[in-house]
C-alpha atoms as a PDB file:
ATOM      1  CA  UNK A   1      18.256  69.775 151.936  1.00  0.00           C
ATOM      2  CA  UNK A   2      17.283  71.019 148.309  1.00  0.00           C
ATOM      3  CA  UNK A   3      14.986  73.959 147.174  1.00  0.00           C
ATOM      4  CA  UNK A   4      11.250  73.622 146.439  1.00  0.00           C
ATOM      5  CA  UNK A   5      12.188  73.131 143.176  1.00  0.00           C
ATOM      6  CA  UNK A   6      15.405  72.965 140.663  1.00  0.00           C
ATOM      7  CA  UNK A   7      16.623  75.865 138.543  1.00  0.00           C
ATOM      8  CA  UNK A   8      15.810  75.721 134.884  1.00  0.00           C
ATOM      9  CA  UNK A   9      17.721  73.813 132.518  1.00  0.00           C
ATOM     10  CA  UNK A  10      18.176  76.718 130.195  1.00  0.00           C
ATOM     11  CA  UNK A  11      18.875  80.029 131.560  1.00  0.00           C
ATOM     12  CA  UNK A  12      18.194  82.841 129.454  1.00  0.00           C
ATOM     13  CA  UNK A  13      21.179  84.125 128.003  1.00  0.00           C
ATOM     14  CA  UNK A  14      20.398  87.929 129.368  1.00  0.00           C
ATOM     15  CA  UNK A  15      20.200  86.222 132.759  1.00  0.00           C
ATOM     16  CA  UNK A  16      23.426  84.737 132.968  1.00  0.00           C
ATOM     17  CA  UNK A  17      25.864  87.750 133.350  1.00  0.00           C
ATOM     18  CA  UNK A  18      24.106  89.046 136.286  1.00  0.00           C
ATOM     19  CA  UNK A  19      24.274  85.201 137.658  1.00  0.00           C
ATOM     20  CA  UNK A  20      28.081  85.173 137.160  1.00  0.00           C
ATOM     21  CA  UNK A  21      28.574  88.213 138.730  1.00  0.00           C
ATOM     22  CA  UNK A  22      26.588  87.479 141.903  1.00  0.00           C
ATOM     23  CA  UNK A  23      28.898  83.996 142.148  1.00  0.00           C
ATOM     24  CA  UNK A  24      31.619  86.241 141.629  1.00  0.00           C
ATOM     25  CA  UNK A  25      30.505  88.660 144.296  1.00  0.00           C
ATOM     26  CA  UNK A  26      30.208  86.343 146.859  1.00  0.00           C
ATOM     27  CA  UNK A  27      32.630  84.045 145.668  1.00  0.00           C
ATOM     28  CA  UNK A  28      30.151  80.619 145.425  1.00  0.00           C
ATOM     29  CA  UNK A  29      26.825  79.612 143.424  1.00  0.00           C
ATOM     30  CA  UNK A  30      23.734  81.877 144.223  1.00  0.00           C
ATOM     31  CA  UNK A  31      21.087  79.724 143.998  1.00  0.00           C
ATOM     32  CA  UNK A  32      18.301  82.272 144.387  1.00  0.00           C
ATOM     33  CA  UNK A  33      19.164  83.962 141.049  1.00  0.00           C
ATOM     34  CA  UNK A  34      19.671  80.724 139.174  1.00  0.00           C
ATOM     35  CA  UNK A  35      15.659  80.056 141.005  1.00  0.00           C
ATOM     36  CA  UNK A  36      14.339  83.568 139.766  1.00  0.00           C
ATOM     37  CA  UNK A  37      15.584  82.489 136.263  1.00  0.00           C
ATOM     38  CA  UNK A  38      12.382  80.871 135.887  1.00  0.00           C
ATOM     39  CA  UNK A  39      10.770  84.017 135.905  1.00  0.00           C
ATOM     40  CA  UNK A  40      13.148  86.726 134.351  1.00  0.00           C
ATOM     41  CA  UNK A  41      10.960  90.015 135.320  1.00  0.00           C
ATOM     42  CA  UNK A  42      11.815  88.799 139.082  1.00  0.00           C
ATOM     43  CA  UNK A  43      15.135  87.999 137.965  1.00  0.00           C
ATOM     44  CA  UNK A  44      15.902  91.359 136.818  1.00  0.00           C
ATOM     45  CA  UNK A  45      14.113  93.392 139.271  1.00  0.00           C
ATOM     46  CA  UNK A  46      15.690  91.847 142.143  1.00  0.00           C
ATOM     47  CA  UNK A  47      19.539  91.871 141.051  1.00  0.00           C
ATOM     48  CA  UNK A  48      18.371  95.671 140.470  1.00  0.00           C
ATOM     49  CA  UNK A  49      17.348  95.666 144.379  1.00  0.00           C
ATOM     50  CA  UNK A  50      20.658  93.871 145.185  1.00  0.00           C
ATOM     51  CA  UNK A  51      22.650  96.050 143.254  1.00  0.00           C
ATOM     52  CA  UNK A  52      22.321  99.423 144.979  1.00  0.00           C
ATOM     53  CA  UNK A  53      21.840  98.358 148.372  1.00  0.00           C
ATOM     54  CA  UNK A  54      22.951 100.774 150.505  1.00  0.00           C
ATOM     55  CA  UNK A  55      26.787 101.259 150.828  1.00  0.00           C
ATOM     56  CA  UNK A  56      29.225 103.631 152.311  1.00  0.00           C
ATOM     57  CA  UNK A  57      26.456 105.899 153.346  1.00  0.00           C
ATOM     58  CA  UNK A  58      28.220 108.984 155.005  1.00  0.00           C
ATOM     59  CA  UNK A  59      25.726 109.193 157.990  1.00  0.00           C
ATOM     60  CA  UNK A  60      24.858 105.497 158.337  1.00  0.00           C
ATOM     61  CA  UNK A  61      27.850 103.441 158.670  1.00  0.00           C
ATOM     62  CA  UNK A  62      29.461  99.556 157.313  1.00  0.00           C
ATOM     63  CA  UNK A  63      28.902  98.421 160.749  1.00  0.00           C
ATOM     64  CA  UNK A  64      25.409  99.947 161.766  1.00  0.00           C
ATOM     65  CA  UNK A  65      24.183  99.044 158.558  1.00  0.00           C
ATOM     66  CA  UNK A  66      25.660  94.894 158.695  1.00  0.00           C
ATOM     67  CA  UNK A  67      24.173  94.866 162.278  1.00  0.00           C
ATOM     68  CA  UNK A  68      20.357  95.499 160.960  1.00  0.00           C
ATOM     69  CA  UNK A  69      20.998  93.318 158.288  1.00  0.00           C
ATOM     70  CA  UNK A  70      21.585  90.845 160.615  1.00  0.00           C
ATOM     71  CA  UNK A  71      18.871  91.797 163.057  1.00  0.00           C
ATOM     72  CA  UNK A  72      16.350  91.200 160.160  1.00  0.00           C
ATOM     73  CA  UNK A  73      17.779  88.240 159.469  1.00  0.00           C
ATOM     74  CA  UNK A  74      17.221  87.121 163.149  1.00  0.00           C
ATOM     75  CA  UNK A  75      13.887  88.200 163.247  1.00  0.00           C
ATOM     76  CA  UNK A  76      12.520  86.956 160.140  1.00  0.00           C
ATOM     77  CA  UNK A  77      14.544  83.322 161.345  1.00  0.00           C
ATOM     78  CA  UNK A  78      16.098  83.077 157.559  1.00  0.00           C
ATOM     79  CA  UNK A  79      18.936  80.568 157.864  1.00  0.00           C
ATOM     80  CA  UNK A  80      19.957  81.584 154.387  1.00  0.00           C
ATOM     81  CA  UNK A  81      19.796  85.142 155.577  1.00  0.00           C
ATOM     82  CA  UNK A  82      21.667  84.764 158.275  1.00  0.00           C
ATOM     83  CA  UNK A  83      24.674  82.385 156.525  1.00  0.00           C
ATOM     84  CA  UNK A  84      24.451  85.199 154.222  1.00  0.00           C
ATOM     85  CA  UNK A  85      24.665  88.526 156.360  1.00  0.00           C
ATOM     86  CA  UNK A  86      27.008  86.834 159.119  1.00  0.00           C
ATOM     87  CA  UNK A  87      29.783  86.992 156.342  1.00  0.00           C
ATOM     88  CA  UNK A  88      32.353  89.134 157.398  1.00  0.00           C
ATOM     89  CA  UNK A  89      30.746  90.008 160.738  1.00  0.00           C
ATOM     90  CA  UNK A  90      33.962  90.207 162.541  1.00  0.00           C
ATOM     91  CA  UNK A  91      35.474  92.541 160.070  1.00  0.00           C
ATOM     92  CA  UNK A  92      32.876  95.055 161.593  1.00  0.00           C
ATOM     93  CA  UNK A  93      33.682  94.747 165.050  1.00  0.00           C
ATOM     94  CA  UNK A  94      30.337  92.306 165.853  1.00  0.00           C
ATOM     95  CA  UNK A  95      31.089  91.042 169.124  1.00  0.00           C
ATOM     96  CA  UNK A  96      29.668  87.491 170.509  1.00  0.00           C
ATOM     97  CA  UNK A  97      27.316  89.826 173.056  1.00  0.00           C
ATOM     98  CA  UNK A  98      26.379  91.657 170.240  1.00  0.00           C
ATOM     99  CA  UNK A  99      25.168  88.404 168.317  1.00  0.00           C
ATOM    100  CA  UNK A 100      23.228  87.248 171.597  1.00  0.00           C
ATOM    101  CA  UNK A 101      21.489  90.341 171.510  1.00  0.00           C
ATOM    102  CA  UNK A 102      20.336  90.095 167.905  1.00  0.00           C
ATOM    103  CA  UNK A 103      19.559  86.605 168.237  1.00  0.00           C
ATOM    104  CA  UNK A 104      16.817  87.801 171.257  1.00  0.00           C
ATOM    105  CA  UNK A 105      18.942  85.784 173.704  1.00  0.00           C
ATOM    106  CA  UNK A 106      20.046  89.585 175.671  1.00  0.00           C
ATOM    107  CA  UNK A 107      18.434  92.534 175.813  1.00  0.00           C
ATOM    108  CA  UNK A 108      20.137  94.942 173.381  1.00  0.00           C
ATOM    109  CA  UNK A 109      19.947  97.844 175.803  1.00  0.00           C
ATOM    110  CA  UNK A 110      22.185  95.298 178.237  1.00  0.00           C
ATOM    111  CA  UNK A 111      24.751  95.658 175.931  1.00  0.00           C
ATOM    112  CA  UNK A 112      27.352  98.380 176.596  1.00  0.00           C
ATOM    113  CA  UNK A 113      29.140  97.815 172.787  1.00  0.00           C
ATOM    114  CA  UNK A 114      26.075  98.931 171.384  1.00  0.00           C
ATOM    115  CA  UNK A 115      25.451 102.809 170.459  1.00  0.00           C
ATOM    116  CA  UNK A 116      22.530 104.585 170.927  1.00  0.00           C
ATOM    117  CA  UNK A 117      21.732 105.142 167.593  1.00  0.00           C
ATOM    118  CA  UNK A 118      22.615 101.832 167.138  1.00  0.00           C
ATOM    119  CA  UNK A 119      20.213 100.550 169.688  1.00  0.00           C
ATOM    120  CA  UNK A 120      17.875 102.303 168.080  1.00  0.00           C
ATOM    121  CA  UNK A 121      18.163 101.287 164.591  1.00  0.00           C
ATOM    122  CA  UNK A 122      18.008  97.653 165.905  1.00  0.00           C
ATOM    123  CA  UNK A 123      14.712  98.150 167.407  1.00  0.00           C
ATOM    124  CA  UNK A 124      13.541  99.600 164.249  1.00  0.00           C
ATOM    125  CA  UNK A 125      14.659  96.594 162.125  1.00  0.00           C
ATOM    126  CA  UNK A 126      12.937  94.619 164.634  1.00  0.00           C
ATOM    127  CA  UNK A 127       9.942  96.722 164.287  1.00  0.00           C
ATOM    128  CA  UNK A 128       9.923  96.555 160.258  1.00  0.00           C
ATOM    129  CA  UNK A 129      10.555  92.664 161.065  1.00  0.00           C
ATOM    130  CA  UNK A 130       7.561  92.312 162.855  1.00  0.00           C
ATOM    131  CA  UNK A 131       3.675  91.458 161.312  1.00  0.00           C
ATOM    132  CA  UNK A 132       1.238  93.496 162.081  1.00  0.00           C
ATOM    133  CA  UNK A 133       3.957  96.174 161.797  1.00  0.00           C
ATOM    134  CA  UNK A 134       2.995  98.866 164.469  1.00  0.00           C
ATOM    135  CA  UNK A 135       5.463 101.595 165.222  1.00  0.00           C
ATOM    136  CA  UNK A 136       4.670 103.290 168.717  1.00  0.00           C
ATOM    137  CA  UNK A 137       4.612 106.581 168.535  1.00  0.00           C
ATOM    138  CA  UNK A 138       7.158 107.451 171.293  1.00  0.00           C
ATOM    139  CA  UNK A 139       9.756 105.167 169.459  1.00  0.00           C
ATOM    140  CA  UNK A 140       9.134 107.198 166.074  1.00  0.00           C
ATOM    141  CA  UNK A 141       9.766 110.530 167.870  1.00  0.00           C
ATOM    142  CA  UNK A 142      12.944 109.095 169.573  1.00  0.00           C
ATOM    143  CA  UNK A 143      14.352 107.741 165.712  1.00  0.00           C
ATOM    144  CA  UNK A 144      13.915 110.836 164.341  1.00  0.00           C
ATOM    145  CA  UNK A 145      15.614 112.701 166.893  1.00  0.00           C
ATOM    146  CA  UNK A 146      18.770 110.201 165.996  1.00  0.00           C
ATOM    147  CA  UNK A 147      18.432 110.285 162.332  1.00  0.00           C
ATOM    148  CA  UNK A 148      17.606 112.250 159.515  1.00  0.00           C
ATOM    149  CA  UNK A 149      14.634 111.480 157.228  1.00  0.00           C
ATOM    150  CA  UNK A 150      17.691 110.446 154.588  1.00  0.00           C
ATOM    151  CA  UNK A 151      19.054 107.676 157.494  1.00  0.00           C
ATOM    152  CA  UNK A 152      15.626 106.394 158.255  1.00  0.00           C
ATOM    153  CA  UNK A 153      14.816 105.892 154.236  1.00  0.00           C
ATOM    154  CA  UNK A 154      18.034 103.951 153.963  1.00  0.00           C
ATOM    155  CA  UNK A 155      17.439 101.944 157.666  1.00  0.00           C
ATOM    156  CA  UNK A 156      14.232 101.027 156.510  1.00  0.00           C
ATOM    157  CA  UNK A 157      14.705 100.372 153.284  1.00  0.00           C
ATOM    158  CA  UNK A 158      17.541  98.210 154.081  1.00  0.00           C
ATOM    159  CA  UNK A 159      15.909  96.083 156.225  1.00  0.00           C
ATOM    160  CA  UNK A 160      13.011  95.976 153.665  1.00  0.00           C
ATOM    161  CA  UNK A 161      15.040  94.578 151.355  1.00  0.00           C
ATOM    162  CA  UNK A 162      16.210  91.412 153.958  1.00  0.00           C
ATOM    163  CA  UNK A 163      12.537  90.796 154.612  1.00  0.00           C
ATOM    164  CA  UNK A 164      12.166  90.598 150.770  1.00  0.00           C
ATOM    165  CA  UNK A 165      14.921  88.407 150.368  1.00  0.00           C
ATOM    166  CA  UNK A 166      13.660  86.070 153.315  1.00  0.00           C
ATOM    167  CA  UNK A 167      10.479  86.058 152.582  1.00  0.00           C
ATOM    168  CA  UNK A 168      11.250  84.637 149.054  1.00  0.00           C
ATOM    169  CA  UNK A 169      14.258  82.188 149.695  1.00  0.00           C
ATOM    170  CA  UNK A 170      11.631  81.095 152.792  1.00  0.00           C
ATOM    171  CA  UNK A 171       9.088  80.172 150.173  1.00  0.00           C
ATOM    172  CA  UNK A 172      11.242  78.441 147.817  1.00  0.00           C
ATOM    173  CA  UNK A 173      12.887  76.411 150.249  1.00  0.00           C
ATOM    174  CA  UNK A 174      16.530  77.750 149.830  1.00  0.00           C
ATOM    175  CA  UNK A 175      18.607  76.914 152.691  1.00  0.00           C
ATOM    176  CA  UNK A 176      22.061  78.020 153.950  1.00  0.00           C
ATOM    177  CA  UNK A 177      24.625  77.537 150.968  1.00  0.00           C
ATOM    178  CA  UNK A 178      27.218  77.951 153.344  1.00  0.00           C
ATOM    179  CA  UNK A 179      28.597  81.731 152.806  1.00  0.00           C
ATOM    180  CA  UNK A 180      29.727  81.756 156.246  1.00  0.00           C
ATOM    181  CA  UNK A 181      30.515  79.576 159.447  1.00  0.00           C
ATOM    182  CA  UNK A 182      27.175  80.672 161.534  1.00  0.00           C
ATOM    183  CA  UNK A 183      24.272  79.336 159.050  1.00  0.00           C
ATOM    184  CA  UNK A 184      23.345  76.776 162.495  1.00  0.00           C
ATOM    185  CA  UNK A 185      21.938  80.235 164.019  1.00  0.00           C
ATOM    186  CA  UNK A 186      18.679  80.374 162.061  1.00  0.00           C
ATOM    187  CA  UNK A 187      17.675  77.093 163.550  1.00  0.00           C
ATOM    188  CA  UNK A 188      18.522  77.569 166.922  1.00  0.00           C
END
């Protein structure tokens, strides 16, 4: 299946460095950024939202952070997302149980791998995921008793930027480009 529509013929030469660097990155074609081309303001000012996603964040860590990226993914039912995010899942511990749980097919709190706080920060992304968004109050006072105001920026921001993401590949009718072995989950 293709995109809504084909990327333009002639992409603007300012364009094409941060293009090559995403294929670089993730080692095949991007075709979002080749898409955005066609409007270079959205170009730029999403490879300046990819580029400082949050990394290496001393209270937040690789794992907790891949597993709401995922958990977004799930919710928002982004194939591309989740081809995209799955990458590499094993290299963070990610257990099959783990996956069920983020794919709504077993209760997160059934799952003994999980951490509180990353329990928690699951729910949240779910939570962010969700329209209407409505955060109960209870669950509020019980995330920031587990993080700081600094972890709960960077958890929601990160899963902001996935619903971003999905929300536009969704529209332009980007599927999977095959970044990983999983991209059948979205549509199941």
């Amino acid at each position: 299946m293709d995109a809504f529509i084909q990327p333009p013929k002639n992409i603007p030469f300012y364009l094409r460095p941060g293009i090559w660097i995403a294929k670089k990155i993730v080692g095949r074609e991007v075709l979002p950024a080749k898409l955005l081309a066609w409007y270079p303001k959205a170009a730029i000012s999403s490879g300046i939202l990819e580029a400082l996603i949050a990394h290496h964040e001393p209270n937040l860590d690789e794992r907790m952070l891949k597993l709401i990226r995922l958990q977004a993914s799930f919710a928002l039912a982004c194939a591309f997302c989740i081809d995209m995010n799955f990458s590499e899942h094993t290299k963070y511990g990610i257990t099959e149980d783990e996956l069920a749980a983020l794919r709504g097919r077993a209760e997160i709190e059934a799952i003994e791998t999980f951490s509180v706080r990353e329990k928690i920060a699951l729910e949240y992304a779910r939570l962010i995921s969700r329209t209407p968004l409505s955060f109960p109050k209870s669950f509020v006072e019980t995330l920031k008793t587990h993080f700081t105001e600094r972890d709960i920026v960077i958890l929601a921001s990160t899963v902001a930027q996935v619903n971003y993401w999905s929300r536009l590949i969704q529209a332009l009718g980007i599927p999977p480009m095959g970044y990983s072995d999983y991209c059948e989950l979205g549509r199941g």
